[in-house]
Every structure is written in structure tokens, then in C-alpha cells.
N, C-alpha and C. Protein backbone atom coordinates (compact mmCIF):
# COMPACT_ATOMS: atom_id res chain seq x y z
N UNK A 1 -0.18 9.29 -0.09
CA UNK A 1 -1.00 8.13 -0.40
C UNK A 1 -0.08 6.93 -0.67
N UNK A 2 -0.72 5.60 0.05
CA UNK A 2 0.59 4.31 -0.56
C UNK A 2 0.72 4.01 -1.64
N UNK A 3 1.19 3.62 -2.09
CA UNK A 3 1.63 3.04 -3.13
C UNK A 3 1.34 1.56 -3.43
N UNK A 4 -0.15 1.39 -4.64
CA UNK A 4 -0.02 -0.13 -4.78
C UNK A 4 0.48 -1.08 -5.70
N UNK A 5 1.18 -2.01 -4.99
CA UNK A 5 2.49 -2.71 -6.02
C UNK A 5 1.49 -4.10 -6.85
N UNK A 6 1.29 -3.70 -7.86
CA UNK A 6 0.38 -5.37 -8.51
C UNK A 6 0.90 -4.69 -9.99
N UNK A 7 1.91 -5.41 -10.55
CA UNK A 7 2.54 -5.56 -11.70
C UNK A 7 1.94 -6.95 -12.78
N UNK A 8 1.53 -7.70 -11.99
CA UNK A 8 0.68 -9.16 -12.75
C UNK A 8 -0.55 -9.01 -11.50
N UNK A 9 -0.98 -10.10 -12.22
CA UNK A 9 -2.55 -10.55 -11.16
C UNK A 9 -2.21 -10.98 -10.27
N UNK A 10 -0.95 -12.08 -10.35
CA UNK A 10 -0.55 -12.84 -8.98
C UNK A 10 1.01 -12.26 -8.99
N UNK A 11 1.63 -11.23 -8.59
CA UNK A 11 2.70 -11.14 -8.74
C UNK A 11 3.55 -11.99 -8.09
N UNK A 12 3.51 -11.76 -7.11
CA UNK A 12 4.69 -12.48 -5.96
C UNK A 12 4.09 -13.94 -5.56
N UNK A 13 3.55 -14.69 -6.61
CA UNK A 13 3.39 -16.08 -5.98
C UNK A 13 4.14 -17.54 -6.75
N UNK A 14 4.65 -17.86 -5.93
CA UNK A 14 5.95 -19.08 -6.33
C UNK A 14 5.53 -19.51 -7.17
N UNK A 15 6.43 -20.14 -8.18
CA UNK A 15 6.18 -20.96 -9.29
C UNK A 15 6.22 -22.11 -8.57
N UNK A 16 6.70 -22.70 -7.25
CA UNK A 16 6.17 -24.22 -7.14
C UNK A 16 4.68 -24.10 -6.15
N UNK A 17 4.49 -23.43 -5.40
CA UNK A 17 3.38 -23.54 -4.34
C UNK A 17 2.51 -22.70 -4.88
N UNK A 18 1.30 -22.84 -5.11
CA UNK A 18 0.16 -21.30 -5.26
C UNK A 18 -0.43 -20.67 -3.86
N UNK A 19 -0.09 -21.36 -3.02
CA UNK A 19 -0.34 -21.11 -1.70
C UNK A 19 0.88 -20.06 -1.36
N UNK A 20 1.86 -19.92 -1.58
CA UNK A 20 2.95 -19.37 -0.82
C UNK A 20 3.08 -17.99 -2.10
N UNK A 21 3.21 -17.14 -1.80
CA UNK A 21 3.48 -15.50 -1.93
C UNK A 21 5.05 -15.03 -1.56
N UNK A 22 6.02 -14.18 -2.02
CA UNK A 22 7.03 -13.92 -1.72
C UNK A 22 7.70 -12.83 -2.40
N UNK A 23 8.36 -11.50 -1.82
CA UNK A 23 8.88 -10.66 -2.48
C UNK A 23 9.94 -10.19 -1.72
N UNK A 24 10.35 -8.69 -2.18
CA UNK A 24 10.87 -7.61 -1.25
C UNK A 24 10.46 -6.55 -1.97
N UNK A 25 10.08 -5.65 -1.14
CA UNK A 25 9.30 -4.33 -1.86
C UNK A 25 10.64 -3.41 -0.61
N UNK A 26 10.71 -2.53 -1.70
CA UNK A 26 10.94 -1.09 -0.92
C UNK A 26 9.89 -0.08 -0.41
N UNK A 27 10.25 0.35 0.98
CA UNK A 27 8.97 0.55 1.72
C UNK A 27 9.69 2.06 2.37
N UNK A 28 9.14 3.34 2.29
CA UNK A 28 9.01 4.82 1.98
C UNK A 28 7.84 4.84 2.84
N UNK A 29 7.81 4.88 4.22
CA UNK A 29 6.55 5.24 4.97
C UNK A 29 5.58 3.89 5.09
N UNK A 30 4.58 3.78 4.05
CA UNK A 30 3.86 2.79 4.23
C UNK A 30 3.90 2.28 2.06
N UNK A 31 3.68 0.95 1.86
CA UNK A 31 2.89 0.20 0.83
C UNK A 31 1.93 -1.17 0.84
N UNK A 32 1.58 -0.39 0.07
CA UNK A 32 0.51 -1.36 -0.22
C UNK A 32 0.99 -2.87 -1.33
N UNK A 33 0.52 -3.72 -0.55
CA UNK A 33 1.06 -4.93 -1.82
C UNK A 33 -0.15 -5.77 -2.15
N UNK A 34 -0.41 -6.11 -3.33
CA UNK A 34 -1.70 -6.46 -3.91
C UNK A 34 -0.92 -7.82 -4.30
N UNK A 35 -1.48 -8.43 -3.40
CA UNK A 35 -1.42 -10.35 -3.76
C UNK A 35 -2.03 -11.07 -5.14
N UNK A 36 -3.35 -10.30 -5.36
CA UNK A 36 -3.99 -10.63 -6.43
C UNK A 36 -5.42 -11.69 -5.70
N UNK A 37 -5.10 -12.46 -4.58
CA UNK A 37 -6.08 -13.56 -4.31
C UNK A 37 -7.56 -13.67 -4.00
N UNK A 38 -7.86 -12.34 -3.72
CA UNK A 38 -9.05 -11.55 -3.88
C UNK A 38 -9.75 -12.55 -2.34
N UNK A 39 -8.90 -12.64 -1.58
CA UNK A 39 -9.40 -13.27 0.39
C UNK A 39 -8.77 -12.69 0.92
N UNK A 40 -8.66 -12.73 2.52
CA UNK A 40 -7.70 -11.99 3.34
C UNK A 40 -7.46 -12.89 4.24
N UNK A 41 -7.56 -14.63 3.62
CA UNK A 41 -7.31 -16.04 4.45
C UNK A 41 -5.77 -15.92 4.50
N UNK A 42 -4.72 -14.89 4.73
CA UNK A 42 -3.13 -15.22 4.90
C UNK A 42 -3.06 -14.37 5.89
N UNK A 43 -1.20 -14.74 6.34
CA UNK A 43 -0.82 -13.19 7.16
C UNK A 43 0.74 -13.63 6.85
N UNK A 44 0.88 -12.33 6.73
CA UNK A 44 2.27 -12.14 6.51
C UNK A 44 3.16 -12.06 7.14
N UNK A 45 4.39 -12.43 6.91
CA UNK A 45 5.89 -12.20 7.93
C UNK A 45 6.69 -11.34 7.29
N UNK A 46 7.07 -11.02 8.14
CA UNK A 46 7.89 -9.71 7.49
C UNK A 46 9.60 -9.60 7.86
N UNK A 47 10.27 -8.99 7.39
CA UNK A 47 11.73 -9.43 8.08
C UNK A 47 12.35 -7.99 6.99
N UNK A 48 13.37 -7.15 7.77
CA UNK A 48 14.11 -6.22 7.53
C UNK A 48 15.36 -7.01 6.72
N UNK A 49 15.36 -6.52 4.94
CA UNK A 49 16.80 -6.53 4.39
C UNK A 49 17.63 -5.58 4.69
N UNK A 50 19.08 -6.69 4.95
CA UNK A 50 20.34 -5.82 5.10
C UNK A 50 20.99 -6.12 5.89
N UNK A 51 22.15 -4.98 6.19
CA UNK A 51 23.41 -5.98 7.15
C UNK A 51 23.27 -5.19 7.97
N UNK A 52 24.38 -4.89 8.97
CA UNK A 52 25.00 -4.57 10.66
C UNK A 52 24.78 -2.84 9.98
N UNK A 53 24.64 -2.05 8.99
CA UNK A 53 24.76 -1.29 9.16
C UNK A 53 23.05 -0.67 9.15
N UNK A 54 22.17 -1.21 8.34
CA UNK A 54 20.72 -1.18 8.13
C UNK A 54 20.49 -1.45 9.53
N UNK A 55 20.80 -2.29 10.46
CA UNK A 55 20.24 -2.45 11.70
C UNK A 55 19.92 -1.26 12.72
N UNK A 56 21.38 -0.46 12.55
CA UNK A 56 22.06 1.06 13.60
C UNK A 56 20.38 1.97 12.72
N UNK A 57 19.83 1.92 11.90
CA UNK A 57 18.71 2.49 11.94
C UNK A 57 17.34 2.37 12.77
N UNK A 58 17.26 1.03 13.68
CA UNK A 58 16.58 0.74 14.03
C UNK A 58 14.88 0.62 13.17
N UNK A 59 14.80 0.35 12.03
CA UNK A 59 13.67 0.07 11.37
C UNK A 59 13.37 -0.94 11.77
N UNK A 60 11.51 -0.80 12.06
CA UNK A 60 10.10 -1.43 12.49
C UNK A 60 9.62 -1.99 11.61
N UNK A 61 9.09 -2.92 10.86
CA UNK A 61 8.17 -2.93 9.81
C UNK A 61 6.84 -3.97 10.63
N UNK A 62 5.84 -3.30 10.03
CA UNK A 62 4.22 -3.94 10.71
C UNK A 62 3.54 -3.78 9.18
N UNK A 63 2.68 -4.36 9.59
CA UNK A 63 1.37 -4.71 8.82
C UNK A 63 0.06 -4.52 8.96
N UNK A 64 -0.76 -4.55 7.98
CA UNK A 64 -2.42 -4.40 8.53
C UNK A 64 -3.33 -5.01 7.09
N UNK A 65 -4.13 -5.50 7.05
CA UNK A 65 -4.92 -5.79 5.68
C UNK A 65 -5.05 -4.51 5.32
N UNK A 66 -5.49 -4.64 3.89
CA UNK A 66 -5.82 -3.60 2.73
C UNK A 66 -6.94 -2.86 3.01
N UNK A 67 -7.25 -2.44 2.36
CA UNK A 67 -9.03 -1.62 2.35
C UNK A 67 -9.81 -2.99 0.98
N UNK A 68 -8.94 -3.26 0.24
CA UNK A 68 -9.17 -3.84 -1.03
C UNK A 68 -8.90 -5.79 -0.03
N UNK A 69 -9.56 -6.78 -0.85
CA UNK A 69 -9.61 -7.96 -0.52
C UNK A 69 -8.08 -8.60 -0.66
N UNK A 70 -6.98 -9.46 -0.72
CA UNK A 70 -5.74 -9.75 -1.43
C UNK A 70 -5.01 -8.87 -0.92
N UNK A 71 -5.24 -7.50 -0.30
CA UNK A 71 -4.00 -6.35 -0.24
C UNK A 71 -3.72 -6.61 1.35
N UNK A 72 -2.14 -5.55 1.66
CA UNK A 72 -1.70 -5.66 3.11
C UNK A 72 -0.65 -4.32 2.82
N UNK A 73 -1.23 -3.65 3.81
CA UNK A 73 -0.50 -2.44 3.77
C UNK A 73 0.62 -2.42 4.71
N UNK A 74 1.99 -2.55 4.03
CA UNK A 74 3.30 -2.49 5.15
C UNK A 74 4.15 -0.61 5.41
N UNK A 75 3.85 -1.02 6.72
CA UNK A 75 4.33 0.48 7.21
C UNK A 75 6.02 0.49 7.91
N UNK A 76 6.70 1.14 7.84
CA UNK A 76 7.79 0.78 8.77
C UNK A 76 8.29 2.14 9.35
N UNK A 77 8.62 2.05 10.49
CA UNK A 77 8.94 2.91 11.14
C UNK A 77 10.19 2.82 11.81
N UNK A 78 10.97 4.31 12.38
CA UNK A 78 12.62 3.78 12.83
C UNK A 78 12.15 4.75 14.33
N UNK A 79 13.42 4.89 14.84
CA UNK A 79 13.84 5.49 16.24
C UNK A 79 13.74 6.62 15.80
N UNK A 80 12.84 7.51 16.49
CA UNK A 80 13.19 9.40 16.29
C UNK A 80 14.91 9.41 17.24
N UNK A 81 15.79 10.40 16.90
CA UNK A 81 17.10 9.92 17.80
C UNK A 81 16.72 10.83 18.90
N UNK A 82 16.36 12.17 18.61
CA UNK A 82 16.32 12.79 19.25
C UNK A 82 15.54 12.43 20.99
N UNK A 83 14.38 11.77 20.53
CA UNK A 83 13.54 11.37 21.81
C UNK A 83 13.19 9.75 21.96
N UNK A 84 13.26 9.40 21.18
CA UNK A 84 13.35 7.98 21.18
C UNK A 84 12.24 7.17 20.79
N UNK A 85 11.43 8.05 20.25
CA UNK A 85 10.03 7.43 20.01
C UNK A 85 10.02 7.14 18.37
N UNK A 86 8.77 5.94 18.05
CA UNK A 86 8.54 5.72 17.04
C UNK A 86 8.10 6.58 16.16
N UNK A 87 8.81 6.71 14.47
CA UNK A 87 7.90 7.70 13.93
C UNK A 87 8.22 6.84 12.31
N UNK A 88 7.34 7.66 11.31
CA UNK A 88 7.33 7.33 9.64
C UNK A 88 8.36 7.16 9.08
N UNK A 89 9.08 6.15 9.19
CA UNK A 89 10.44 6.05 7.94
C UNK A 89 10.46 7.19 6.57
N UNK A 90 11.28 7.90 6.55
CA UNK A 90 11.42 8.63 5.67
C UNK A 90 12.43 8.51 4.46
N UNK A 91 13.21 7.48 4.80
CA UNK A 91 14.24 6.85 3.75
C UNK A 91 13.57 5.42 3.36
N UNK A 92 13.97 5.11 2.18
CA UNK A 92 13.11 3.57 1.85
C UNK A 92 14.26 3.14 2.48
N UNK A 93 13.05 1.52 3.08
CA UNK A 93 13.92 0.40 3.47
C UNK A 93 12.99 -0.89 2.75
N UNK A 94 14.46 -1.72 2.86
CA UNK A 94 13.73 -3.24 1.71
C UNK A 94 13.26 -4.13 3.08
N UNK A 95 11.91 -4.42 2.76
CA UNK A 95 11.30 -5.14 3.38
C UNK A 95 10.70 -6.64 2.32
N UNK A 96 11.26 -7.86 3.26
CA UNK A 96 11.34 -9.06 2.39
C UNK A 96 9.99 -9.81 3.47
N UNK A 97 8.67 -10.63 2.38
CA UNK A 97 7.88 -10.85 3.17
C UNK A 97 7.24 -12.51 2.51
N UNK A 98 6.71 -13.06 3.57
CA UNK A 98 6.82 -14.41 3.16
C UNK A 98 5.25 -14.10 3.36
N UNK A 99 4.05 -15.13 2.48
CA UNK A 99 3.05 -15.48 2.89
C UNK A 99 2.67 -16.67 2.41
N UNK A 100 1.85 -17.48 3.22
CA UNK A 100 0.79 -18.49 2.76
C UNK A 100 -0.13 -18.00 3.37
N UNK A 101 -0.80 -17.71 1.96
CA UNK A 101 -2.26 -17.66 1.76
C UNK A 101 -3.52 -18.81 1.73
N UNK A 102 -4.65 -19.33 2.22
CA UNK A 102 -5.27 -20.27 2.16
C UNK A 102 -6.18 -20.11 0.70
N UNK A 103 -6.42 -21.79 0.38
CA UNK A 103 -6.75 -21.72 -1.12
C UNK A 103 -8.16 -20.91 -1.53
N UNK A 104 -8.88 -20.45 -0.30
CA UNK A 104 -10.04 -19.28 -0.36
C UNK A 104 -10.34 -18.87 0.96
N UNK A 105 -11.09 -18.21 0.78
CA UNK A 105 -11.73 -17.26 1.96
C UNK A 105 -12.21 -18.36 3.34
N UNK A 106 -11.80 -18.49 4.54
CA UNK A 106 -12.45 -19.74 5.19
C UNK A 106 -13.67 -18.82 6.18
């Protein structure tokens, strides 16, 4: 089951913009990240932390909205070596994610 990250109501949202959202979560298969904004008016970007050696893993990271309003469930996936196909990250990787969110539901 994912894991949902909401430590405050608005965790990850800038102290200068209320529009803009920002973290890095460590990501073990799939998580869930709870914005708090209770719309699903954003979308997220996503971008792999780390250097030249995090890369030779080939980690995926994607997205999808929540089941819950505010949430976005990030999944990441690497290279099976053996065959080459996509499968469930089984080691955490830090995934750093930017959003603007709109000021409600449009």
C-alpha cells in the first residue's frame, strides 16, 4: 500500500507563492503526496535526484492523481537488466517535484 506523505495541511507549499508546491520525497515503488488543496487544478513535474551514478540505474518517475482530492500518486520505475523492460523500483529513489496549483477547482 503507498504511503501518504501530509505532515502539515499544506506541507510542501512555498512561503512566498501559495500557488507553487515543492519537495523531494523518497519514492520505494509508488507514494502518495497529499498537497493539502483539496482540487486537482495542478500537475506536477517531476525530475530524478542525483548524480552520474543514480542515472546508470535508469529510474522512471510518472504520476497520476490521488483517489483523495489535493493527492498525486508518484510511481517510479527502473530497467529490469536482465530483459530490458520496465518494472517497480525496489530501492528508494529521491524524487524532487515542482507544482503550481490553481487558486481552486476550475
Amino acid at each position: 500500500m503507498p504511503t501518504l506523505v501530509s505532515a502539515r495541511p499544506m506541507p510542501y507549499i512555498s512561503p512566498h507563492n501559495n500557488l507553487l508546491h515543492r519537495g523531494v520525497v523518497a519514492v520505494t515503488g509508488t507514494l502518495t503526496v497529499d498537497l493539502g488543496i483539496g482540487h486537482n487544478n495542478f500537475t506536477p513535474s517531476l525530475t530524478m535526484v542525483g548524480g552520474i551514478a543514480d542515472m546508470t540505474l535508469a529510474y522512471l518517475p510518472s504520476w497520476a492523481y490521488g483517489t483523495k482530492l489535493g493527492t498525486f500518486v508518484i510511481t517510479v520505475a527502473m530497467r529490469d537488466v536482465g530483459f530490458g523492460a520496465w518494472v517497480i523500483a525496489t530501492a528508494a529513489a529521491n524524487v524532487s517535484f515542482v507544482v503550481v496549483a490553481g487558486a481552486s477547482e476550475e
